[in-house]
Each structure stands twice: as C-alpha cells, then as structure tokens.
Protein backbone atom coordinates (compact mmCIF):
# COMPACT_ATOMS: atom_id res chain seq x y z
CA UNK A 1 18.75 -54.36 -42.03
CA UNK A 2 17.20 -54.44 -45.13
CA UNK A 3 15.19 -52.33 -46.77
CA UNK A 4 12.18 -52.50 -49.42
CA UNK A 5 10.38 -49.98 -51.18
CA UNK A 6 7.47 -52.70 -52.75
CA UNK A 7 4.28 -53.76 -50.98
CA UNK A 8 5.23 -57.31 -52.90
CA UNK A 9 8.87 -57.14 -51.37
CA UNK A 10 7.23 -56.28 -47.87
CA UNK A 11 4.67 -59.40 -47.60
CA UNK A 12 7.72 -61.86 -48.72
CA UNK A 13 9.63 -61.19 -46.42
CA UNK A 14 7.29 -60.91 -43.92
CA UNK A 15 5.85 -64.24 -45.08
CA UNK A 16 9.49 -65.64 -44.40
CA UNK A 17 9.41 -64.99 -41.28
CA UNK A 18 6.18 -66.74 -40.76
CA UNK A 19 6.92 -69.50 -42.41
CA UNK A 20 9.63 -69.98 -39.69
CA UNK A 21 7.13 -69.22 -36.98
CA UNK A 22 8.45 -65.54 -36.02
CA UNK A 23 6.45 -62.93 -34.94
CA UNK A 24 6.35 -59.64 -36.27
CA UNK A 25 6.24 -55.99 -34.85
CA UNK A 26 5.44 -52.70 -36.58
CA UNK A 27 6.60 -49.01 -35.82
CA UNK A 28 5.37 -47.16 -38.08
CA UNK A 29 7.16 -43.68 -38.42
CA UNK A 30 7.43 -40.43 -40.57
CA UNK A 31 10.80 -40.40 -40.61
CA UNK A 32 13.32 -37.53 -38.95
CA UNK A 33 13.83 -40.15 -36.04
CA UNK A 34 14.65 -39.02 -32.45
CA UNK A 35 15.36 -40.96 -29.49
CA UNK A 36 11.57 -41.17 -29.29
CA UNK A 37 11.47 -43.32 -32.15
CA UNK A 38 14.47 -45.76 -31.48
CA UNK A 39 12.66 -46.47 -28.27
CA UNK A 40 9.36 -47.57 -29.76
CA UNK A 41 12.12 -50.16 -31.68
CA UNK A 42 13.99 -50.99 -29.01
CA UNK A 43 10.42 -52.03 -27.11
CA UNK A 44 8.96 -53.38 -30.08
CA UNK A 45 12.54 -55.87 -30.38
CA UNK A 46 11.26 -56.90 -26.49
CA UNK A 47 8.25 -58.13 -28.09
CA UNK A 48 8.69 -59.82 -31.35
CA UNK A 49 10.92 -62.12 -33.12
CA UNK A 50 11.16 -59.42 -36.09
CA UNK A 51 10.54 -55.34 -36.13
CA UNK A 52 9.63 -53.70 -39.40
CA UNK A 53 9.96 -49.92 -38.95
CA UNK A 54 7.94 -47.80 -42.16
CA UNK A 55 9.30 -44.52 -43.07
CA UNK A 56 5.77 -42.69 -44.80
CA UNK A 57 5.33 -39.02 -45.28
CA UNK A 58 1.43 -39.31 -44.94
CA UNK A 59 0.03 -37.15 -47.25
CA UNK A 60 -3.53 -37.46 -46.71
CA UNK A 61 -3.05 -36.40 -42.75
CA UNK A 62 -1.66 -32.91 -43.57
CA UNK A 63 -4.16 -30.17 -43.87
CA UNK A 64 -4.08 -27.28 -46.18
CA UNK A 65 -1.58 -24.77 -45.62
CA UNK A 66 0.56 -27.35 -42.91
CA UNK A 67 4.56 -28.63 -43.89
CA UNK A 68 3.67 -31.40 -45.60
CA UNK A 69 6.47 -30.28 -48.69
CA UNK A 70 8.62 -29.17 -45.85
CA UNK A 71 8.37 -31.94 -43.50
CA UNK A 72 11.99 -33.11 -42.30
CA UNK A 73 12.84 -36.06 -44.32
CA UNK A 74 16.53 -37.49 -43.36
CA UNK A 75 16.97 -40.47 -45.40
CA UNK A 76 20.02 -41.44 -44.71
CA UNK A 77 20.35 -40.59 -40.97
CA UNK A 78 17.28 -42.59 -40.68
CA UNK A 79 19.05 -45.78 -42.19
CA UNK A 80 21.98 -45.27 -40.24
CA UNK A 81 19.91 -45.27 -36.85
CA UNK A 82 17.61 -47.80 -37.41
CA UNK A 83 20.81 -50.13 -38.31
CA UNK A 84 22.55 -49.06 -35.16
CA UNK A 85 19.01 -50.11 -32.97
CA UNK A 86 18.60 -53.87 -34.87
CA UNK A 87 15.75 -53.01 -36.92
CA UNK A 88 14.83 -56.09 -39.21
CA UNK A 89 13.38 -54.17 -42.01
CA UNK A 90 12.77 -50.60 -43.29
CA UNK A 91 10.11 -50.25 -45.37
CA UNK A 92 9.93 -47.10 -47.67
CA UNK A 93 7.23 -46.88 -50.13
CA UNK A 94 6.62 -43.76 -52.68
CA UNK A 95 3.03 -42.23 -52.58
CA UNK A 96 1.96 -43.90 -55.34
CA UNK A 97 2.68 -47.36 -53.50
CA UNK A 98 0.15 -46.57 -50.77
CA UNK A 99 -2.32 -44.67 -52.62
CA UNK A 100 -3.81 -45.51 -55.82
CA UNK A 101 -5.18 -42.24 -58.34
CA UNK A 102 -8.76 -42.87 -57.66
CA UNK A 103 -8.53 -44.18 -54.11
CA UNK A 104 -12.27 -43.99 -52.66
CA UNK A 105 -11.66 -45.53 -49.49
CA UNK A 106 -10.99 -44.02 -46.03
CA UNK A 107 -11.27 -45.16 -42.72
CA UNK A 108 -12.43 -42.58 -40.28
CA UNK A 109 -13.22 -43.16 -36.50
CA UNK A 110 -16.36 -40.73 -35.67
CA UNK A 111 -16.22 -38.80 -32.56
CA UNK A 112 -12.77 -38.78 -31.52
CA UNK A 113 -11.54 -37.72 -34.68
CA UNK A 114 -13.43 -34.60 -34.57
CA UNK A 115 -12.10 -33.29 -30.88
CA UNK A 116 -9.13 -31.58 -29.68
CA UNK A 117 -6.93 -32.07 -32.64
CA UNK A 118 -9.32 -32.98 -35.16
CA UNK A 119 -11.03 -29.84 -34.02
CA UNK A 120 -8.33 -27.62 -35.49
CA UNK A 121 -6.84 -30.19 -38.38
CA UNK A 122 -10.03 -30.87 -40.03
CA UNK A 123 -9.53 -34.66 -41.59
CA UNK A 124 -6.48 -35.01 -39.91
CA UNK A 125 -7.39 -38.04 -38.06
CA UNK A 126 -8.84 -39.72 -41.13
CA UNK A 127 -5.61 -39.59 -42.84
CA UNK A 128 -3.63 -41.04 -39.88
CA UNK A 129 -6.49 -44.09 -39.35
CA UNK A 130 -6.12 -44.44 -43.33
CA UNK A 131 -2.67 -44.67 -43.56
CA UNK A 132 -2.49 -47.20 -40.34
CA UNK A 133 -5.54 -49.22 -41.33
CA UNK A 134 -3.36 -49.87 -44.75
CA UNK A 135 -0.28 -50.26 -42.99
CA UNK A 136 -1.53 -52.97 -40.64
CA UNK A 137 -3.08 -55.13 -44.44
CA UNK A 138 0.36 -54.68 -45.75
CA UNK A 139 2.43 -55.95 -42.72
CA UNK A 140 0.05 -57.95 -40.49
CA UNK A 141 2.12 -57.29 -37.39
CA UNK A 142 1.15 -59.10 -34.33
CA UNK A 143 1.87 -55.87 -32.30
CA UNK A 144 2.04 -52.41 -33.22
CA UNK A 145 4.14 -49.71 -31.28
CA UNK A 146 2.90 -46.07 -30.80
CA UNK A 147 3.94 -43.02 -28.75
CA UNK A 148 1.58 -42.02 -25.73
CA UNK A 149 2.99 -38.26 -26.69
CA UNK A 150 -0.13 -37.86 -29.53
CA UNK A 151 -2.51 -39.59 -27.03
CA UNK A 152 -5.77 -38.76 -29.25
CA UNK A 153 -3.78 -40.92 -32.28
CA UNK A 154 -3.38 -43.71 -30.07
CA UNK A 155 -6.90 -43.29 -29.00
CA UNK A 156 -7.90 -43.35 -32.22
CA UNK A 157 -5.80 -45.98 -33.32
CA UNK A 158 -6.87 -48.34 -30.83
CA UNK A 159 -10.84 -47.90 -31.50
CA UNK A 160 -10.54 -48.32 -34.75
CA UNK A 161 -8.74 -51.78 -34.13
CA UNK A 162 -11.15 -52.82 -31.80
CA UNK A 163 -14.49 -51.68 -34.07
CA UNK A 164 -12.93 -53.13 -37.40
CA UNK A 165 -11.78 -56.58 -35.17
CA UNK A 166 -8.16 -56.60 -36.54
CA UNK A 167 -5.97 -58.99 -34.91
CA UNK A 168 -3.06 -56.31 -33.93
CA UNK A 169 -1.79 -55.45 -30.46
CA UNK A 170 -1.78 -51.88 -29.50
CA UNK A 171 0.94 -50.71 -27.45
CA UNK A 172 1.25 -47.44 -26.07
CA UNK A 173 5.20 -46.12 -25.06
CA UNK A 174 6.42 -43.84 -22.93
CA UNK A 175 7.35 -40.52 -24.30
CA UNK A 176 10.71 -39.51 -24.61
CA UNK A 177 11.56 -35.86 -23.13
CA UNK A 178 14.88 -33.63 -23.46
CA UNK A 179 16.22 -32.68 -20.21
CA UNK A 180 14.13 -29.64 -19.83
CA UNK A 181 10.79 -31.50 -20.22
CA UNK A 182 10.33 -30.88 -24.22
CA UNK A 183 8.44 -33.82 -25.58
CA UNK A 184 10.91 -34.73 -28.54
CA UNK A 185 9.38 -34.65 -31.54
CA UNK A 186 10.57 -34.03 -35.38
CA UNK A 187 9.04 -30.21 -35.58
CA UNK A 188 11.31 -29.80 -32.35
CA UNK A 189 13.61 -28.55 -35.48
CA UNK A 190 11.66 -25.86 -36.55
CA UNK A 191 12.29 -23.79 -32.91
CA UNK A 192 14.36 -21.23 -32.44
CA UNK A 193 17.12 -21.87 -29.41
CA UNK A 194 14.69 -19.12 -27.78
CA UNK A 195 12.01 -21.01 -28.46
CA UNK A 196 13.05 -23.78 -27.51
CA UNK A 197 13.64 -22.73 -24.04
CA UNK A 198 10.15 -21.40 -23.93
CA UNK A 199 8.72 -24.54 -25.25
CA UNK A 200 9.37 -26.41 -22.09
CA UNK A 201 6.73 -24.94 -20.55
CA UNK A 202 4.36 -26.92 -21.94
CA UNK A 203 5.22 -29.77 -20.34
CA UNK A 204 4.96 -27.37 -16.84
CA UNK A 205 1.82 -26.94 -17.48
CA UNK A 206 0.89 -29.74 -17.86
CA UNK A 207 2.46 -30.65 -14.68
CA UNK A 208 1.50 -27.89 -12.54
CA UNK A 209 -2.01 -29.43 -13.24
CA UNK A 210 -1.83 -32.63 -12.79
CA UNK A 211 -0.99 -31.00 -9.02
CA UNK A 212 -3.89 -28.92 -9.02
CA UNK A 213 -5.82 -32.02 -9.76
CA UNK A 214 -4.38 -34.31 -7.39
CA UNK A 215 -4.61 -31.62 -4.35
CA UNK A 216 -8.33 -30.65 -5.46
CA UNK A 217 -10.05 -27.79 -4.09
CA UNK A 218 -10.16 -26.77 -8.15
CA UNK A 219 -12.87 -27.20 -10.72
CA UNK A 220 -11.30 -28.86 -13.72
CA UNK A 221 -12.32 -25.54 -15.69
CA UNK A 222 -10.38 -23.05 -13.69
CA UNK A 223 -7.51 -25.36 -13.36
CA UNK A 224 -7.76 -25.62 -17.34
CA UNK A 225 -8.29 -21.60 -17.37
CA UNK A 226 -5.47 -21.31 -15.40
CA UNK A 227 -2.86 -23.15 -17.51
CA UNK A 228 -3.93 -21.63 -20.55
CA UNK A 229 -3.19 -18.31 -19.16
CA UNK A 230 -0.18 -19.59 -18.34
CA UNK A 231 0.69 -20.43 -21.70
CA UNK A 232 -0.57 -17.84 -23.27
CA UNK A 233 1.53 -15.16 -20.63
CA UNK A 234 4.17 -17.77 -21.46
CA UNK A 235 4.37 -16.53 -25.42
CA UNK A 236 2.00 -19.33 -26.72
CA UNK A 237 -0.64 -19.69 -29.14
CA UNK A 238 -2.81 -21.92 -27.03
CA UNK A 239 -5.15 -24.37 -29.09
CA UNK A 240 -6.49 -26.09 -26.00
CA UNK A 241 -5.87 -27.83 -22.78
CA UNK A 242 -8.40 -29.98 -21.25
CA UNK A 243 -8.89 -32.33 -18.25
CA UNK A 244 -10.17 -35.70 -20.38
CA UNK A 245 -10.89 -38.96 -19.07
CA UNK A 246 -8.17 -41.46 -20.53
CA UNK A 247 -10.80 -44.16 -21.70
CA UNK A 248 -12.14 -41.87 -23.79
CA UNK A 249 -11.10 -38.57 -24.22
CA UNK A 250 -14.51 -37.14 -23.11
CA UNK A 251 -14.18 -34.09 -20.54
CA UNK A 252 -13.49 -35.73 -16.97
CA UNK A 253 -15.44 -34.97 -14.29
CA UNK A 254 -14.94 -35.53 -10.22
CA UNK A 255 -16.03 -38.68 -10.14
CA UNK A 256 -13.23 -40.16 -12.94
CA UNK A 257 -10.00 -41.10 -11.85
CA UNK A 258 -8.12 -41.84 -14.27
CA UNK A 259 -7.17 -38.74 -16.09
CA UNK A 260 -5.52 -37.10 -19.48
CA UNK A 261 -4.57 -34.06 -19.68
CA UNK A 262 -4.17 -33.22 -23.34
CA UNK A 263 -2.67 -29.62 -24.54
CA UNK A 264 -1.52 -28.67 -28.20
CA UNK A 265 -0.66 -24.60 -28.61
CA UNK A 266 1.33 -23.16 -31.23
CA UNK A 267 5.06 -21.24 -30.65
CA UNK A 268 5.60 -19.28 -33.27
CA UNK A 269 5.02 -21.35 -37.00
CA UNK A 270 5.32 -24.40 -34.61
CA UNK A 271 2.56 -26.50 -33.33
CA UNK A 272 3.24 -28.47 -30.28
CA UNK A 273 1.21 -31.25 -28.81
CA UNK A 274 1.99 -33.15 -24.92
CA UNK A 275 -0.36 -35.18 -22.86
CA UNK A 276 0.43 -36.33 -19.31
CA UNK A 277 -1.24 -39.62 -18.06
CA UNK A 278 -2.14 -39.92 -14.11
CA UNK A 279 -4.29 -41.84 -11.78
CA UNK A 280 -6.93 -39.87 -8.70
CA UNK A 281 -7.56 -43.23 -7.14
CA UNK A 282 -5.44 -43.25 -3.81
CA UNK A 283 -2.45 -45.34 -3.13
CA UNK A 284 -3.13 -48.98 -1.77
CA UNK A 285 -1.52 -49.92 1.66
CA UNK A 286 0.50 -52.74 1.67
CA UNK A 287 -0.89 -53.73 4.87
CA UNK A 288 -4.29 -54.23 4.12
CA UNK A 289 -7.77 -51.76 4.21
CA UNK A 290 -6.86 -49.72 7.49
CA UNK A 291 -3.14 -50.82 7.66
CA UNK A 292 -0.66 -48.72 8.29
CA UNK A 293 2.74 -47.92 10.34
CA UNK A 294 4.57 -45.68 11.36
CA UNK A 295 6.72 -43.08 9.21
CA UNK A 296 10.08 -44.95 11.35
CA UNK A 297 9.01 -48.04 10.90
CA UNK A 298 8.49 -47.96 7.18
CA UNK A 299 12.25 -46.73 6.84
CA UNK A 300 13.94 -49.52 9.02
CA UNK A 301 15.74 -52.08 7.68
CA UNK A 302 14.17 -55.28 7.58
C-alpha cells in the first residue's frame, strides 16, 4: 500500500491509474478503523480497479466544546489494517494540506443540515460536506463508499452530489454491529464496560419500533414517545428519535413506506448515533396479485 501525505502525490498517482484505464474508489475515513471501516474497503475493492482510503481528522465538523484534540487517532494500527484489507493507497494529509489560512469557501446543503444532528451540532454538517466536496476535487473517484450508520451524512452527502452535478457514485454500506447490536463506531472507546452493555439498547429501540411500525395500531409520535422513554429509563441522554421518511429525512407520515428511523442520545460524555432502514409496503407473492398456497405446500420439496 502506499501512502502519501501531498495533494500533488495524490493526483499522480491517481492519474497513473487512469492513464492505464483503472477506476478509482474512495473511503474516506477519520481514522481509529473498526471492522466498519475495512468493510466499506473490502466493498469499495468489489467495485473499482483501485481504493484510496483518506485518514482526515476534520476539523471544521467538530463543534465547540466536542473531542476534536481527543479524537482517537491510531496511526499505525490504521496502516497495518488497511495493508492487511488490499487498500491501494492511504492518503494522510496535515490540516494545512486541506485548508488554506484564509479559506472562504464552504459548501453547505440547506435543510438537511439543520435537522436532527445539525440541530444539536450547529455547522456540523457544513464541515463534513466541506471536507467531502474537497475530497472528491482531490481524488475524483468514480465511486465513493459511506456507512448507512450516520444516515443524515449520507443524506447529505448524496444531495449535495446531485445539486453540485459531480460525477461520483454514492454508495451506502451496511453497518457493522458487535454481537449485542452496538453500531461500531470509533467513540465505542470512550464507554465504560457498563456502558457498553447499556449502549446496546439503542439499537433495541430502534428495533422495538420498527415493530410498532410494521404492526400499526400506533401514531408515529407515541411510538417515538415511547422509545425515548425507553431510553431515557434506560440511563440515556436522549437527543431525538424520529420516524423520517428515507428520501428525505422529513417526518413520515401513514401514507410513506419507506421509513428511517434515526436516534442519536448521549451515555454518559458519549454521543451515540444508529438509524435502522425498513420498508411498510407488503411482501409481493410469487404467484401473482391474488396468488397464494398453502403453508404445506410452500415447504415441500420441489
């Protein structure tokens, strides 16, 4: 793997590549990488010839007050993993290599920048478009791999693509989950072991209402009531939870079906953030409008 600290380095080797006719994916990371992460390379190897991974501490997407100075940064772990997945190319660039003194420039996606998330991170969401806006010039990827866990980034991430027309494919992965349900996720490391127990209920929640949802006989506002008590009885901080429609994060209502439901709360001095991702629209028969069979004959052998 090999591994540049230079815009200049970055865009020859990248122009290597094209010169040979590869293609070219970017994951674009903050380092501390978890399982999470090596599967947004493994997926992105699926899809082009070469995978650049960056390794940026954004600055401008911290807020006042939040762990930017104490935000896990593992080097050297990080190498070691990336070499172990295939990674083509790390790319590492200092602050002042991204951002220039008197930078006047930043990209900010109105609306959906403000909600949820950008409701309690003020500017948060300008930083993160920013830093991805100037990621995509440096690299020009053909595709781009993000986590579905922070579902309002890659919300945010794709408008902005599709309103500033740049030629990148936007793909959304899976997220990765510990055996108890715990999205992973670098501030995983600032729980205690008794908090970390706790903080799997979160993801209950989250599934407990995607039931209430599917069964119905609910308003969207209790069932949302109901799983921040939850939380909250649970030894949470709860920032929100909300029943959105996936399209566009606005609040769903009965007649949407397909769904988000979006949660962030806070466990002790950590701040947590899931999404789970579900269709109402019902099953299609494989026998047609009105087919069916019986429960018997859809477990014989053919």
């Amino acid at each position: 793997m090999h591994i540049v600290k230079t815009v200049s380095e970055l865009r020859d080797a990248v122009r290597a590549w094209r010169s040979s006719g590869q293609s070219v994916a970017l994951v674009p990371t903050m380092g501390n990488l978890h399982a999470g992460h090596l599967a947004l390379v493994n997926e992105a190897k699926k899809r082009a010839d070469r995978v650049v991974v960056s390794i940026f501490v954004n600055p401008t997407q911290f807020g006042v007050g939040e762990d930017f100075e104490t935000y896990p940064r593992t080097e050297h772990e990080d190498q070691q993993k990336l070499n172990a997945t295939g990674a083509d190319l790390l790319f590492q660039p200092a602050v002042s290599d991204v951002y220039t003194p008197d930078a006047k420039t930043l990209v900010s996606v109105t609306g959906l920048s403000e909600w949820y998330c950008g409701a309690s991170r003020p500017g948060h969401f300008d930083g993160v478009a920013t830093i991805v806006c100037k990621l995509f010039n440096m690299v020009q990827p053909d595709v781009a791999l993000f986590g579905l866990k922070d579902f309002q980034q890659l919300t945010v991430i794709r408008t902005m693509v599709r309103d500033l027309n740049i030629p990148v494919e936007i793909v959304g992965v899976a997220t990765v989950r510990e055996e108890s349900g715990l999205a992973m996720s670098s501030r995983n490391g600032y729980l205690t072991s008794e908090e970390k127990t706790i903080a799997a209920k979160l993801y209950q929640s989250l599934c407990a209402a995607r039931e209430a949802v599917l069964e119905g006989g609910q308003s969207y506002q209790e069932i949302e009531r109901k799983a921040l008590q939850f939380l909250q009885e649970s030894g949470f901080q709860p920032d929100y939870f909300v029943v959105c429609r996936a399209s566009d994060l606005k609040k769903a209502d009965e007649n949407d079906k397909e769904l988000v439901l979006l949660v962030a709360a806070k466990l002790g001095k950590t701040r947590l953030i899931d999404n789970v991702c579900f269709s109402r629209n019902p099953p299609q028969s494989p026998f047609g409008k009105g087919g069916s069979r019986r429960q018997g004959d859809l477990n014989a052998k053919s």
